[in-house]
Protein backbone atom coordinates (compact mmCIF):
# COMPACT_ATOMS: atom_id res chain seq x y z
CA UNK A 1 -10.25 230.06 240.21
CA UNK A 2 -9.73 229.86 244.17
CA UNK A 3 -6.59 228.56 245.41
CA UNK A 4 -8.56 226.24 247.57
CA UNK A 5 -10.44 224.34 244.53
CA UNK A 6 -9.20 221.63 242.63
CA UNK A 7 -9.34 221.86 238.66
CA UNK A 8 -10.56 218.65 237.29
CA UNK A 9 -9.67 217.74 233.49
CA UNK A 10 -13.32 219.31 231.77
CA UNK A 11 -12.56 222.61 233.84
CA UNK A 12 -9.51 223.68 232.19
CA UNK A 13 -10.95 225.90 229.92
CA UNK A 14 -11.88 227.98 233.03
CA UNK A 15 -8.00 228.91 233.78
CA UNK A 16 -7.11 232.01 232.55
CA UNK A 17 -4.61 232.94 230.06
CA UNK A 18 -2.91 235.16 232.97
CA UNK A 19 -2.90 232.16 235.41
CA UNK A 20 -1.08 229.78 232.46
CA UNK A 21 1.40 231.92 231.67
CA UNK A 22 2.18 233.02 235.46
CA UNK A 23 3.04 229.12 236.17
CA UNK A 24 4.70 228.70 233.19
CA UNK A 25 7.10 231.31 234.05
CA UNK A 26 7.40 229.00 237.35
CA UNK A 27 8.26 226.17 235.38
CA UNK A 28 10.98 227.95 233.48
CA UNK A 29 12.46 229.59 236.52
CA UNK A 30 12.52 226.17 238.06
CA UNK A 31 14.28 224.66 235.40
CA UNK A 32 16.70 227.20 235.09
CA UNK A 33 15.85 228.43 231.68
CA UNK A 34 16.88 231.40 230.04
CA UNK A 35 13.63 231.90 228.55
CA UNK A 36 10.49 230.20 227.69
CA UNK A 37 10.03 231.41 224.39
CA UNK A 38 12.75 231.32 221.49
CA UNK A 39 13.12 230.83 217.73
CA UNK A 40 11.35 227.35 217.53
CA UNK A 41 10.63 227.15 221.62
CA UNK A 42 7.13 228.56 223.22
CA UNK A 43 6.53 226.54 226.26
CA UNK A 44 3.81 229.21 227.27
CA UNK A 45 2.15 228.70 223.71
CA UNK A 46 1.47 225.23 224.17
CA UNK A 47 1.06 225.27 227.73
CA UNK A 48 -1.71 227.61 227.01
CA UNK A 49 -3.04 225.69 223.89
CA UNK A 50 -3.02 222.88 225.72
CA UNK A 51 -5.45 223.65 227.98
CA UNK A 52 -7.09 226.31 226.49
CA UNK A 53 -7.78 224.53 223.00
CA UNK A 54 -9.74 221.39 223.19
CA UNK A 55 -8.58 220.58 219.78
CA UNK A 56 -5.11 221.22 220.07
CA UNK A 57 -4.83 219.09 223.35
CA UNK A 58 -6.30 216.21 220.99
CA UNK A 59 -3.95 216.41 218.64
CA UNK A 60 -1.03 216.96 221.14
CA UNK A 61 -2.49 213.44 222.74
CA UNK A 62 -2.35 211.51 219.69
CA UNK A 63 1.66 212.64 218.83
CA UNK A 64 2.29 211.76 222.13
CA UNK A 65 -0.26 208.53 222.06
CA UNK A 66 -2.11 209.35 225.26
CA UNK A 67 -5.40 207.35 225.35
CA UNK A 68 -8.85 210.16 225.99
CA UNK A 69 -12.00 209.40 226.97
CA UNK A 70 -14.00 208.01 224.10
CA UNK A 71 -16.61 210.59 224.36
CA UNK A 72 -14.30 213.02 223.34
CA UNK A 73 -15.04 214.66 220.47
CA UNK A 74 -13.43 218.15 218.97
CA UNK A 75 -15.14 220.36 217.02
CA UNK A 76 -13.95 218.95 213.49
CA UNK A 77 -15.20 215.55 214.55
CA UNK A 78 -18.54 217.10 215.92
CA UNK A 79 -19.38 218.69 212.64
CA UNK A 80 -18.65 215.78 210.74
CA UNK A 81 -21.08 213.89 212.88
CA UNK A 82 -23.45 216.39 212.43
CA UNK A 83 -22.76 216.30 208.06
CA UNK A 84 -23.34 212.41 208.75
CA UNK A 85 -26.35 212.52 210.74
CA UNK A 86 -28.20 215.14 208.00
């Protein structure tokens, strides 16, 4: 992705891995961390699933009870439409 162009919220799939982990390691320095990845601690991991993993940024939204667009649907939901619909 250019530096120039904006990343709206059904493009973050197109960020790569490389990019994620790069401004994690931002994120750590600017917190002062001594690393972003210990026993029980991966900050890149769900950085990176978070965007990366449509799924996995639904279920992180629901433990942290932040509302999505109702036309969301992840790929467990999908194929249980589908099932319903046959």
């Amino acid at each position: 992705m250019g530096k120039c162009q904006l990343i709206h919220n059904n493009e973050f799939h197109l960020i790569g891995k490389p990019e994620i982990h790069k401004a994690v390691a931002k994120l750590v320095e600017s917190l002062n961390l001594a690393a972003g990845s210990t026993d029980g601690f991966d900050v890149y991991k769900v950085v990176e699933a978070y965007f990366v993993d449509l799924d996995k940024r639904h279920e992180i939204n629901c433990l942290l009870g932040i509302s999505e667009d109702c036309q969301y649907l992840g790929a467990q939901e999908q194929l249980e439409e589908v099932i319903k619909d046959v």
